[in-house]
PDB file of N, CA and C in Angstrom:
ATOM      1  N   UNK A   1    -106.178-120.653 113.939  1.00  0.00           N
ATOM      2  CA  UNK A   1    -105.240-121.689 113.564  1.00  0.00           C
ATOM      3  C   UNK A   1    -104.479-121.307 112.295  1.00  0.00           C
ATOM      4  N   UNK A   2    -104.865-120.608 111.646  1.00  0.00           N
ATOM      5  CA  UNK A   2    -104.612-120.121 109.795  1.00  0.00           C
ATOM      6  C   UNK A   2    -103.297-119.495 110.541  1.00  0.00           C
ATOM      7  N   UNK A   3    -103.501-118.372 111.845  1.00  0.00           N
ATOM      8  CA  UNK A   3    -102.711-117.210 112.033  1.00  0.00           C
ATOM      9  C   UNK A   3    -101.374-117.874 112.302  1.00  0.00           C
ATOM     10  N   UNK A   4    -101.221-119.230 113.406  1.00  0.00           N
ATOM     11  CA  UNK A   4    -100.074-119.855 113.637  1.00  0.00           C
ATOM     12  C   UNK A   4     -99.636-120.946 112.241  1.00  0.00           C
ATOM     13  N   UNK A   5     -99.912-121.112 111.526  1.00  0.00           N
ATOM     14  CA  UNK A   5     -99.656-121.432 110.135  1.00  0.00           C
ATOM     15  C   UNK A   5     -98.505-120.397 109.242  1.00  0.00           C
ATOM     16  N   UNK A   6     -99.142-118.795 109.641  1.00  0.00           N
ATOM     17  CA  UNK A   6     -98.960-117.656 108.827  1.00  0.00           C
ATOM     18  C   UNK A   6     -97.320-117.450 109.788  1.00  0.00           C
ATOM     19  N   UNK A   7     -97.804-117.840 110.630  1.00  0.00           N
ATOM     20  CA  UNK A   7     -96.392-117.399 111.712  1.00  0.00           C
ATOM     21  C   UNK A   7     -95.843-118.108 111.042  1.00  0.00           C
ATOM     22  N   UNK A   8     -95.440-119.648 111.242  1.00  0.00           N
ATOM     23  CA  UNK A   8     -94.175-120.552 111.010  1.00  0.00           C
ATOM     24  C   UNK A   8     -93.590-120.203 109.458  1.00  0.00           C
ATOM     25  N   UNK A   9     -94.643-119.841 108.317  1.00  0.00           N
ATOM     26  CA  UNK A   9     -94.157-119.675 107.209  1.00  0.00           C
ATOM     27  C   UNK A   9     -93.367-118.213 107.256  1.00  0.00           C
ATOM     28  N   UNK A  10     -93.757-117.597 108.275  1.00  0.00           N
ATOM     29  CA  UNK A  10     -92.657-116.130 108.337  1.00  0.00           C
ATOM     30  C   UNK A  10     -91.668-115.981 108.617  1.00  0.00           C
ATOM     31  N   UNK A  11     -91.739-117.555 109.628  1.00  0.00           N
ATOM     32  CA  UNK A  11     -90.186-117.641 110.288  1.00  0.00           C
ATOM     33  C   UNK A  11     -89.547-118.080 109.445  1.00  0.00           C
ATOM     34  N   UNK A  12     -89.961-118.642 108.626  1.00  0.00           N
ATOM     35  CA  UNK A  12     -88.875-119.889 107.556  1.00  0.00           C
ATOM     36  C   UNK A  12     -88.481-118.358 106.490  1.00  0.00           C
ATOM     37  N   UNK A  13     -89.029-117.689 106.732  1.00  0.00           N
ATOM     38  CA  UNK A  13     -88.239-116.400 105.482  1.00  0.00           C
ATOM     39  C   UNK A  13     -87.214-116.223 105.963  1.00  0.00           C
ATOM     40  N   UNK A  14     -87.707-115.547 107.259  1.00  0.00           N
ATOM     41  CA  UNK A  14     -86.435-115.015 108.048  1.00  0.00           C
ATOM     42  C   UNK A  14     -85.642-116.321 107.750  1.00  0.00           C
ATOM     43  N   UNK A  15     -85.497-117.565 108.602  1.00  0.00           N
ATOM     44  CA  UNK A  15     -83.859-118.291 108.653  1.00  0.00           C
ATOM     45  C   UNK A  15     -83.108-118.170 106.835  1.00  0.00           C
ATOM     46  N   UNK A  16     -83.756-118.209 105.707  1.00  0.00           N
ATOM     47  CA  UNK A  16     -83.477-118.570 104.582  1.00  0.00           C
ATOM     48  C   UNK A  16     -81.958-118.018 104.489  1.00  0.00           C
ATOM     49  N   UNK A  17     -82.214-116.404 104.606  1.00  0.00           N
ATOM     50  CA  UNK A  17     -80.958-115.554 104.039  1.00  0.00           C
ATOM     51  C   UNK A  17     -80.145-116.100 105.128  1.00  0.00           C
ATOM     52  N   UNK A  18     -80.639-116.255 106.396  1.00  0.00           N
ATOM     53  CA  UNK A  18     -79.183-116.543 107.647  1.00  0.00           C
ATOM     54  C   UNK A  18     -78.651-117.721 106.994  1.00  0.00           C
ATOM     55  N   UNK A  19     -79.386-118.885 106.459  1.00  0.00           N
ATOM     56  CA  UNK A  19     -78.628-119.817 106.039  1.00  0.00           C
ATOM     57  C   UNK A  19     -77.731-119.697 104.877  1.00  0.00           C
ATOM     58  N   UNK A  20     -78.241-118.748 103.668  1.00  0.00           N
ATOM     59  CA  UNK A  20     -77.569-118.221 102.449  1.00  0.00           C
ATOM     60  C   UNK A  20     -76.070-117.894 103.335  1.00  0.00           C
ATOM     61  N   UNK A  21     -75.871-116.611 104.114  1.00  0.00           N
ATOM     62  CA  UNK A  21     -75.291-115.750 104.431  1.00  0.00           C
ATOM     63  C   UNK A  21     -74.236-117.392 105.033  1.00  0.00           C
ATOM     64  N   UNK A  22     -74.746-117.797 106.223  1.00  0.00           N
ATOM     65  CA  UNK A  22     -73.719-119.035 106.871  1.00  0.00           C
ATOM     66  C   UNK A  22     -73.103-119.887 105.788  1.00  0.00           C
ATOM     67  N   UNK A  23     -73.746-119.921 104.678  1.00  0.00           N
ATOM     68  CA  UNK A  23     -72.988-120.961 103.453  1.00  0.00           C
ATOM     69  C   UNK A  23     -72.626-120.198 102.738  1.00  0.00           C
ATOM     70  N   UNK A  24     -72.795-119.295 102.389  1.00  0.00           N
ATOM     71  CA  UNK A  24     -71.462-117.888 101.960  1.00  0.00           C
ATOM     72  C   UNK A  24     -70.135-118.211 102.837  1.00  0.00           C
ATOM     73  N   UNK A  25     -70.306-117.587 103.882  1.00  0.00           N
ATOM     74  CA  UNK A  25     -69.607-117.588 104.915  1.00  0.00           C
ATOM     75  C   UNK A  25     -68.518-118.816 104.971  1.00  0.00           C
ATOM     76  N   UNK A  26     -69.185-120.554 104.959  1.00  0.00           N
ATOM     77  CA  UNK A  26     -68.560-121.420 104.714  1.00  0.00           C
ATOM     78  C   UNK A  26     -67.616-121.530 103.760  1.00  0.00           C
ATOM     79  N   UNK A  27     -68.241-121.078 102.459  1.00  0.00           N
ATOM     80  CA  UNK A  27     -68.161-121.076 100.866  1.00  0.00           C
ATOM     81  C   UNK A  27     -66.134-120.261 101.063  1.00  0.00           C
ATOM     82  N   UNK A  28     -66.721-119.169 101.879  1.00  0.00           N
ATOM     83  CA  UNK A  28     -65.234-118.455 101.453  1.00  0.00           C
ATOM     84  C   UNK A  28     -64.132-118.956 102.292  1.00  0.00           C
ATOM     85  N   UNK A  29     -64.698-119.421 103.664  1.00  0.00           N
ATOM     86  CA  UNK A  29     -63.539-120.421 104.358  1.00  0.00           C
ATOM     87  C   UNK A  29     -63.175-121.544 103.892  1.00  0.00           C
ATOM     88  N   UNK A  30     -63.991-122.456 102.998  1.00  0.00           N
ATOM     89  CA  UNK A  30     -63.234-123.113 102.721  1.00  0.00           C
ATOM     90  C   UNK A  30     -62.420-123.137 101.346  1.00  0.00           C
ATOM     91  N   UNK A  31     -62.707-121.762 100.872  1.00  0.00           N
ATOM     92  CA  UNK A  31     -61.529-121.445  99.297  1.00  0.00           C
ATOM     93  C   UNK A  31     -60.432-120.641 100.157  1.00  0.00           C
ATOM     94  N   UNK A  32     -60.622-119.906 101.607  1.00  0.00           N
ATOM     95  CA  UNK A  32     -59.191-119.550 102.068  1.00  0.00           C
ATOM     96  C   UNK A  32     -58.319-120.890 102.391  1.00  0.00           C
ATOM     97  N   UNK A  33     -59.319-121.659 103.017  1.00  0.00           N
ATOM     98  CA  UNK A  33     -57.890-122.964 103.535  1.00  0.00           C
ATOM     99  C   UNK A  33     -57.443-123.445 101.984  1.00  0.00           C
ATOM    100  N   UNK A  34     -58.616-123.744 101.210  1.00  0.00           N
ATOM    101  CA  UNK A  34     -57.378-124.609  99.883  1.00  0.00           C
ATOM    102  C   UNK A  34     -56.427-123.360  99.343  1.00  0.00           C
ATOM    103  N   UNK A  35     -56.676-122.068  99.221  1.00  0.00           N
ATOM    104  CA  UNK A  35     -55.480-121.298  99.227  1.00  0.00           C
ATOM    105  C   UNK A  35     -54.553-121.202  99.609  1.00  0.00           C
ATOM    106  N   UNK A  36     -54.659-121.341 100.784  1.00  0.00           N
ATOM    107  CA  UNK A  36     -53.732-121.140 101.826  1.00  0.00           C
ATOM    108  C   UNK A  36     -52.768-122.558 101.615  1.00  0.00           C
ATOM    109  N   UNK A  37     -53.574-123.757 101.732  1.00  0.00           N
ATOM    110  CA  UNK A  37     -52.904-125.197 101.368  1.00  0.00           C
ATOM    111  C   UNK A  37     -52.015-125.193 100.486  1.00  0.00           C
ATOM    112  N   UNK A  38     -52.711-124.655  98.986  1.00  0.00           N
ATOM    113  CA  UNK A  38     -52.000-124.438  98.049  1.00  0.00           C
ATOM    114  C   UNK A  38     -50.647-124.260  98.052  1.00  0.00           C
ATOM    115  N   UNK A  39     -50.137-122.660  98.578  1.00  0.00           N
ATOM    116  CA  UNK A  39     -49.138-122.120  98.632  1.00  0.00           C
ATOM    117  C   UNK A  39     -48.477-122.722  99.077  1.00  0.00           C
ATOM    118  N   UNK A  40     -48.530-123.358 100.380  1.00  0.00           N
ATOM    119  CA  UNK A  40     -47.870-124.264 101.371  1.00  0.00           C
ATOM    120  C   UNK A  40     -47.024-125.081 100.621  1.00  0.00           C
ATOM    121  N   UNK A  41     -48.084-126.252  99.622  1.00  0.00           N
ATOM    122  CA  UNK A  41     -47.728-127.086  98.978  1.00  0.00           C
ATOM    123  C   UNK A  41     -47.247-126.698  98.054  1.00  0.00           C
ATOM    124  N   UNK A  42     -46.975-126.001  97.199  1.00  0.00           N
ATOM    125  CA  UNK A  42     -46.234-125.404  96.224  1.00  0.00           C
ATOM    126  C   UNK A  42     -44.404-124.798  96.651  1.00  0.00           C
ATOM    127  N   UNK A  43     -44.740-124.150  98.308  1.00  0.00           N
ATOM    128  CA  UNK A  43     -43.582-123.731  98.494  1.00  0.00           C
ATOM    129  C   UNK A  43     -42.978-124.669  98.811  1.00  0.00           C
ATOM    130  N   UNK A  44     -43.302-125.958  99.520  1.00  0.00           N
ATOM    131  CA  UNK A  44     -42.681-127.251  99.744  1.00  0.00           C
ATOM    132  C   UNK A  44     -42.326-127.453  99.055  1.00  0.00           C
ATOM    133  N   UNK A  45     -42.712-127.909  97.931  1.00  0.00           N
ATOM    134  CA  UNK A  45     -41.850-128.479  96.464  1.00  0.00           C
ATOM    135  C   UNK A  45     -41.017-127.599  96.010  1.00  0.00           C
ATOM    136  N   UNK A  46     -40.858-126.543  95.835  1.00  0.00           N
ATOM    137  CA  UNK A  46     -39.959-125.412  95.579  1.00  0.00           C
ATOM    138  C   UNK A  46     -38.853-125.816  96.178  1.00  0.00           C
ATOM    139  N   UNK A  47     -38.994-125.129  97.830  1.00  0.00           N
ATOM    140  CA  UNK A  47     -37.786-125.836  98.718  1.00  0.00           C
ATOM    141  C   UNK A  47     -37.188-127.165  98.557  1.00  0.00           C
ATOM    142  N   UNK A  48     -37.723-128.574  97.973  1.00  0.00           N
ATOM    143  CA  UNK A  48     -37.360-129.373  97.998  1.00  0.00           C
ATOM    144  C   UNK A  48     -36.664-129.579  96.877  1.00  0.00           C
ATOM    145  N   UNK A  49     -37.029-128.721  95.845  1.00  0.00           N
ATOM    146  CA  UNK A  49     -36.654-129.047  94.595  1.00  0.00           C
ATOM    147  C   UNK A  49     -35.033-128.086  94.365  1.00  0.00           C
ATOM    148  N   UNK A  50     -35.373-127.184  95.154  1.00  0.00           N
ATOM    149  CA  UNK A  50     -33.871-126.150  95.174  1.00  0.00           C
ATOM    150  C   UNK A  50     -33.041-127.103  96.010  1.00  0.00           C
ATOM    151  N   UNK A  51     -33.231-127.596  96.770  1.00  0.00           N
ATOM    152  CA  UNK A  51     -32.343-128.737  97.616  1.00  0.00           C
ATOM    153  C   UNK A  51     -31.598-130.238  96.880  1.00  0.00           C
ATOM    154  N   UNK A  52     -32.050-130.365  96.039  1.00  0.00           N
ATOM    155  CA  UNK A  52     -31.794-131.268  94.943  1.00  0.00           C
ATOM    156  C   UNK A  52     -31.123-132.393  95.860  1.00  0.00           C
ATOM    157  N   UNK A  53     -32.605-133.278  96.310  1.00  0.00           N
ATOM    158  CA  UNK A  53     -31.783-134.446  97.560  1.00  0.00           C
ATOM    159  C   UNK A  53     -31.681-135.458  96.080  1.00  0.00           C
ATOM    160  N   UNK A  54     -32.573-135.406  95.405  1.00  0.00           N
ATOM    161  CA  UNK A  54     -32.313-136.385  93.971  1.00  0.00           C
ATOM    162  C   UNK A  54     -33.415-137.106  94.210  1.00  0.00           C
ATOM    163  N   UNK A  55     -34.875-136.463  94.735  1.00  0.00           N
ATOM    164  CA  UNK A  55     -35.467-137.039  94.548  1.00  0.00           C
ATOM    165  C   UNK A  55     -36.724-137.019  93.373  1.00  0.00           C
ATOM    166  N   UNK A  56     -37.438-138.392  92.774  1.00  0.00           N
ATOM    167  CA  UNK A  56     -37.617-138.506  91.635  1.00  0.00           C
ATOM    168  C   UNK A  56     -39.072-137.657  91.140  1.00  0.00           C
ATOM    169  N   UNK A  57     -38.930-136.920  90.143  1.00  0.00           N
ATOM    170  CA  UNK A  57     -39.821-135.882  89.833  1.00  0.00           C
ATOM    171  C   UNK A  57     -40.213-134.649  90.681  1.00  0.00           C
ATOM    172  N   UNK A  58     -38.842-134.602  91.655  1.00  0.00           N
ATOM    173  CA  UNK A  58     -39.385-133.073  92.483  1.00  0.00           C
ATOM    174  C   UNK A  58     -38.053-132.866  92.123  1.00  0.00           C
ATOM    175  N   UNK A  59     -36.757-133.262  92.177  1.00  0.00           N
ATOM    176  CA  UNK A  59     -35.541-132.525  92.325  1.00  0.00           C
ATOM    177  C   UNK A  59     -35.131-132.828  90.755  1.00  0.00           C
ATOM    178  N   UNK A  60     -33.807-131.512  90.315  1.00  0.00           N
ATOM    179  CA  UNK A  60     -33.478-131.568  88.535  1.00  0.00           C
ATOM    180  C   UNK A  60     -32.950-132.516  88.481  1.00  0.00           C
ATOM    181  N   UNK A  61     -32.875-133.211  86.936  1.00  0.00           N
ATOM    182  CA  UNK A  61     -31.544-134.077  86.917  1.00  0.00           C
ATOM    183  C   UNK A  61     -29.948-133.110  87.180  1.00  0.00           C
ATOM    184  N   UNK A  62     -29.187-133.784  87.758  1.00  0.00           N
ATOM    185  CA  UNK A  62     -27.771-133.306  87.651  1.00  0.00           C
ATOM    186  C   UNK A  62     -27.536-132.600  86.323  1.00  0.00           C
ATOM    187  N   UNK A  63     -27.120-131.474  86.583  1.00  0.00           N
ATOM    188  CA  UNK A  63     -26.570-130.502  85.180  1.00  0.00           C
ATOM    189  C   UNK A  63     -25.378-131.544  84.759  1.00  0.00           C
ATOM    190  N   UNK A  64     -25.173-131.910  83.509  1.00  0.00           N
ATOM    191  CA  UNK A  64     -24.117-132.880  82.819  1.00  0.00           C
ATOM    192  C   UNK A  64     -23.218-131.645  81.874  1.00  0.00           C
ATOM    193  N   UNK A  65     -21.325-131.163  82.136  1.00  0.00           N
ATOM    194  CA  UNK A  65     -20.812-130.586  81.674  1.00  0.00           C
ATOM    195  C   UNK A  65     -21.118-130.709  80.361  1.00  0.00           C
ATOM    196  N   UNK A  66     -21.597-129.614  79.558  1.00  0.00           N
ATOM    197  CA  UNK A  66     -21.574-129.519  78.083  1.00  0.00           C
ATOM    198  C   UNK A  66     -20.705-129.021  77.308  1.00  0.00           C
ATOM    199  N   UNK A  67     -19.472-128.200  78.393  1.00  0.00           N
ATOM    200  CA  UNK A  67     -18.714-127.662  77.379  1.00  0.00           C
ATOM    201  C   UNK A  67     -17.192-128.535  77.939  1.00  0.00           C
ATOM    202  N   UNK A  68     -16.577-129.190  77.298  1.00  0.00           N
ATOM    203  CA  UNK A  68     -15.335-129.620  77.673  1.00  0.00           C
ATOM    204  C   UNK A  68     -14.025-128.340  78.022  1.00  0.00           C
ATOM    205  N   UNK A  69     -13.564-128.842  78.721  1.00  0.00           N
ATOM    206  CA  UNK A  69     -12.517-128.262  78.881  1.00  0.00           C
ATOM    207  C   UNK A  69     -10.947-128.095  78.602  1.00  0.00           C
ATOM    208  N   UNK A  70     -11.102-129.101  77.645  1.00  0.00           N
ATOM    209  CA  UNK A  70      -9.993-129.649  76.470  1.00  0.00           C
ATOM    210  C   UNK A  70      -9.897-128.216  75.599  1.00  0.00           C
ATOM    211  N   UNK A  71      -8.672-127.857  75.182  1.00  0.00           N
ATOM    212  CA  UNK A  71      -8.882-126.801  74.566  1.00  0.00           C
ATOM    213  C   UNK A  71      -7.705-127.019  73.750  1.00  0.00           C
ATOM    214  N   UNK A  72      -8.177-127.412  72.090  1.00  0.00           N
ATOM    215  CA  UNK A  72      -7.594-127.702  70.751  1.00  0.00           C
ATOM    216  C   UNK A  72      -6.810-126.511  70.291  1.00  0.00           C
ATOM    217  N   UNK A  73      -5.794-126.429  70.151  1.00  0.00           N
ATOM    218  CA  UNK A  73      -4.967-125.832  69.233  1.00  0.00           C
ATOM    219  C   UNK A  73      -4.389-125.723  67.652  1.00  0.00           C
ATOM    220  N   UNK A  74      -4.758-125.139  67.076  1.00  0.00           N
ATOM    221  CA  UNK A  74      -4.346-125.584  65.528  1.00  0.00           C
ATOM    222  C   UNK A  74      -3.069-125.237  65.669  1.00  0.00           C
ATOM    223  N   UNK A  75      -1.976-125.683  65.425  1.00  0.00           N
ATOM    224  CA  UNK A  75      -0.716-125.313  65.158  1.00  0.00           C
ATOM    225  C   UNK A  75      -0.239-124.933  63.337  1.00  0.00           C
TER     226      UNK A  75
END
C-alpha cells in the first residue's frame, strides 16, 4: 500500500513542470495579445488624430494664423 502512495506522489512531480511550462506558455500569450492590442490602439488614435474630425482630446486644436499678413511700411 506504501508503494501506491510512492506512485501518486511521483506522478504529481511529473505534472508540476507541465503545469509551470502551460502557465509560461499562457504567461507569454497573453503579453503578445496586450501587445499586439496596444499597437492597434495607439495606431487608431494616431490615424484619428492626423484626420483632425475635431474630435475632443484625440484631434489638435485648429492651428490659429500667428503671423498676419498685413505688411507695414515705414515711409
Amino acid at each position: 500500500m506504501t508503494t501506491n502512495l510512492f506512485r501518486v506522489k511521483s506522478a504529481k512531480k511529473w505534472d508540476q513542470p507541465n503545469a509551470t511550462i502551460v502557465e509560461t506558455i499562457a504567461k507569454k500569450m497573453a503579453l503578445y495579445m496586450m501587445k499586439k492590442t496596444f499597437v492597434i490602439v495607439i495606431g487608431l488614435l494616431s490615424i484619428l488624430r492626423g484626420l483632425g474630425l475635431g474630435i475632443p482630446f484625440i484631434s489638435p486644436e485648429p492651428v490659429i494664423e500667428l503671423v498676419s499678413s498685413n505688411i507695414d511700411c515705414i515711409n
